[in-house]
Each structure stands twice: as structure tokens, then as C-alpha cells.
C-alpha atoms as a PDB file:
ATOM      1  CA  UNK A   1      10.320  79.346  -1.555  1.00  0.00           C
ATOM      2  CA  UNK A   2      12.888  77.134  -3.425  1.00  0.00           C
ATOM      3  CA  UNK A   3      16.175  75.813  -2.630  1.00  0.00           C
ATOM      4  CA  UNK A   4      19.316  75.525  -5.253  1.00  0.00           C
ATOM      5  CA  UNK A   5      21.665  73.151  -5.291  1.00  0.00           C
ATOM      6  CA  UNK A   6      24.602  73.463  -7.145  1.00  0.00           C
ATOM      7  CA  UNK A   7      27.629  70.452  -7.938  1.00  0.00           C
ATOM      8  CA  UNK A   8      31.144  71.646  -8.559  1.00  0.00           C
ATOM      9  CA  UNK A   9      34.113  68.578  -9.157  1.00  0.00           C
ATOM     10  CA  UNK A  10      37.459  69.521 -10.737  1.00  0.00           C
ATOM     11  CA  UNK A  11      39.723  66.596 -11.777  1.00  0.00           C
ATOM     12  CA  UNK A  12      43.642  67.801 -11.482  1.00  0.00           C
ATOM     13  CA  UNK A  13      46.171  67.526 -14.071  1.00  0.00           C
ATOM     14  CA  UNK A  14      44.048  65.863 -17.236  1.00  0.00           C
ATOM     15  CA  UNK A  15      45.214  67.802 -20.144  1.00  0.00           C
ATOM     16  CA  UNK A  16      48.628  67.809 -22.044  1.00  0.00           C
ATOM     17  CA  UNK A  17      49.621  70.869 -20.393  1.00  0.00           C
ATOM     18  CA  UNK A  18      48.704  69.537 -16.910  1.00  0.00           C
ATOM     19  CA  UNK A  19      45.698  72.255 -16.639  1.00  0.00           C
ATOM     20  CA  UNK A  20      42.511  70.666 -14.773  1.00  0.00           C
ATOM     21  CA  UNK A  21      39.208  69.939 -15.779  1.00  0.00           C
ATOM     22  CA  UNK A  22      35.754  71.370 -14.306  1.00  0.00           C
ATOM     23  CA  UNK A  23      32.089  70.148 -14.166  1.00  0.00           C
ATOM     24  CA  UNK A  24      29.642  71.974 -12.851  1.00  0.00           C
ATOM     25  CA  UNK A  25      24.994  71.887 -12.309  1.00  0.00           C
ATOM     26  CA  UNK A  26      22.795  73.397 -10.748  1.00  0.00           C
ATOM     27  CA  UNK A  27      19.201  72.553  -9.804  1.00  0.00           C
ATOM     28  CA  UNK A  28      15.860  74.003  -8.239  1.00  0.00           C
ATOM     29  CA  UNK A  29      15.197  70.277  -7.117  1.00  0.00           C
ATOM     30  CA  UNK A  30      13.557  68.429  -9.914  1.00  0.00           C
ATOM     31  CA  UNK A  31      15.891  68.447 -12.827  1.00  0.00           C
ATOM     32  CA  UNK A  32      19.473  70.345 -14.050  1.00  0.00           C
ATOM     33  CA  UNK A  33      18.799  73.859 -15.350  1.00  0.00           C
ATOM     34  CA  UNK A  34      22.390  74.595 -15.889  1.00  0.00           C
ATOM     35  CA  UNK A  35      25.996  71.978 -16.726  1.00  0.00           C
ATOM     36  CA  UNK A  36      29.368  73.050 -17.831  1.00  0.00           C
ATOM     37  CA  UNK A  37      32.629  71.079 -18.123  1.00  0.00           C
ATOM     38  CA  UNK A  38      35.922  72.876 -19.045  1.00  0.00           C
ATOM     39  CA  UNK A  39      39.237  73.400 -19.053  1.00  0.00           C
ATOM     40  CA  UNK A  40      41.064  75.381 -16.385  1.00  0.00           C
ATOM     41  CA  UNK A  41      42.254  78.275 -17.363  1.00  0.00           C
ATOM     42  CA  UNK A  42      45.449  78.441 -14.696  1.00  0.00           C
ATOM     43  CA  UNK A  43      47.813  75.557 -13.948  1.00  0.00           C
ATOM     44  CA  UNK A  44      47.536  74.201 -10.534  1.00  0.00           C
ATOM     45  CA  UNK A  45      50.047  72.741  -7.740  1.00  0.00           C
ATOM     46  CA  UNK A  46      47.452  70.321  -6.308  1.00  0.00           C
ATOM     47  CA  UNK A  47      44.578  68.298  -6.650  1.00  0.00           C
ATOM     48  CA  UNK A  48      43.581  70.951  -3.386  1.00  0.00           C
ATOM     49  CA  UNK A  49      43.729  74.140  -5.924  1.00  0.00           C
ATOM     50  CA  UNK A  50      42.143  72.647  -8.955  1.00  0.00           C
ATOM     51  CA  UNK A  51      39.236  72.121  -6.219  1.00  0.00           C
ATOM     52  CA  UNK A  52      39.348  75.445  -5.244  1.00  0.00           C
ATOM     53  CA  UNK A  53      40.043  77.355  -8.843  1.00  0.00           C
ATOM     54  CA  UNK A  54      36.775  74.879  -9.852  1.00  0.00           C
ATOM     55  CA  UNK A  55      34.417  76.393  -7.536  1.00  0.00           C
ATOM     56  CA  UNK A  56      36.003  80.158  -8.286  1.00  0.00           C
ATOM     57  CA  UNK A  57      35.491  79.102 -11.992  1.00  0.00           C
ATOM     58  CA  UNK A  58      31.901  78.063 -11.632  1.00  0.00           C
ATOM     59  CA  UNK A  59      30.555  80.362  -8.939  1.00  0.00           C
ATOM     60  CA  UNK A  60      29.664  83.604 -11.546  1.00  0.00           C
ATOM     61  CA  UNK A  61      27.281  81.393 -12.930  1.00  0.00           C
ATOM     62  CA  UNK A  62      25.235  80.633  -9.647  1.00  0.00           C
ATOM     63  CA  UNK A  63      25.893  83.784  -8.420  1.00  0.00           C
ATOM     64  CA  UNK A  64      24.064  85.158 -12.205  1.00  0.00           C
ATOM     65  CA  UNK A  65      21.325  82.250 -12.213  1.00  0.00           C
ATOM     66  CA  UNK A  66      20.594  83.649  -8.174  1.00  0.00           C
ATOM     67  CA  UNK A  67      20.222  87.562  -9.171  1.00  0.00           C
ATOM     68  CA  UNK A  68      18.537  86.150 -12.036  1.00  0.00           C
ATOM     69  CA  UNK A  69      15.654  84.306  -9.979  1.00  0.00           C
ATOM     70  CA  UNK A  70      15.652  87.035  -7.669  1.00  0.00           C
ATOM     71  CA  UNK A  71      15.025  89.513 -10.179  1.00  0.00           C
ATOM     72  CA  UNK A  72      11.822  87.248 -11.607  1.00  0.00           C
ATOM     73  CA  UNK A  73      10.576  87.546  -8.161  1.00  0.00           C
ATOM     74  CA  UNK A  74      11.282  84.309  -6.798  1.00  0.00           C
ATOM     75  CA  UNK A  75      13.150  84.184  -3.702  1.00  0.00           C
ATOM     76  CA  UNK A  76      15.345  81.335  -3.099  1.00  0.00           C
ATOM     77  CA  UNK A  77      15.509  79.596   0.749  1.00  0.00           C
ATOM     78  CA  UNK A  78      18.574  78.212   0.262  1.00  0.00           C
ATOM     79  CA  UNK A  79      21.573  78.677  -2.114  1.00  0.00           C
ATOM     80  CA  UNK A  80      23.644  75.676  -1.535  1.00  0.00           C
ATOM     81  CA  UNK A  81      27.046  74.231  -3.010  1.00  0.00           C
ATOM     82  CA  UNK A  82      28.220  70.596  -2.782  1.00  0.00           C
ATOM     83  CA  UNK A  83      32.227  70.235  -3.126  1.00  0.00           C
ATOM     84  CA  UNK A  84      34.549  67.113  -3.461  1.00  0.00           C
ATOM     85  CA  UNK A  85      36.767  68.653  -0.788  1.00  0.00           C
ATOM     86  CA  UNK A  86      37.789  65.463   0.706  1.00  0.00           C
ATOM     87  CA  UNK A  87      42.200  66.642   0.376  1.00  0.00           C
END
């Protein structure tokens, strides 16, 4: 049984058209299999959304890396996701 942990931060407003930025890992434990840093793709009211659009922009990927373990045969214990929801 494994656990994976995946980080999601957005930063709001960054760009010159006021779109947000993204980072994203994931990890079984001992090492990142998986980082990605972009560019929103929507324009956001609040530091709150570009939070929120983050995670919706990087969940697909743990949701694929997930099926993708679980389809190897390897059954995960825990699927956890750390947020900087602090607003």
C-alpha cells in the first residue's frame, strides 16, 4: 500500500493580463514523479479563485497518475492534496 501526496499553489494576478500562475507535484513519498507550473487559462476575481481554478487545473493529472497506478496493480492507501487555502 502507498500513499500520494500531491502540492497545488496558485499565485493571483502575475502576468500582464492579470491571469494567475500554477505549480503543481506529486509524490509516492520518496521523491517528485510529476511538476507543472503554468499559466491560468481564465482570469480570476481573487487570490480565493486562482486557488480554486489551480487545484481544478491540476487535478486531471492526479486523477490520470491514480487510474494509472491502479491499473499497474498497485493500490494506493491514501490519495491526498495539500492546498494554500489560508483566504
Amino acid at each position: 500500500m502507498m500513499d500520494m501526496y500531491t502540492w497545488v499553489d496558485a499565485s493571483y494576478a502575475i502576468h500582464d493580463n492579470m491571469r494567475g500562475h500554477t505549480g503543481g507535484c506529486m509524490s509516492l513519498g520518496h521523491g517528485v514523479f510529476h511538476a507543472k507550473s503554468s499559466k491560468q487559462k481564465i482570469n480570476t476575481k481573487s487570490s480565493t479563485e486562482t486557488e480554486l481554478v489551480g487545484v481544478a487545473e491540476y487535478m486531471p493529472y492526479n486523477i490520470w497518475a491514480l487510474m494509472f497506478l491502479e491499473a499497474q496493480g498497485y493500490n494506493l492507501r491514501e490519495n491526498i492534496l495539500y492546498q494554500d487555502n489560508q483566504s
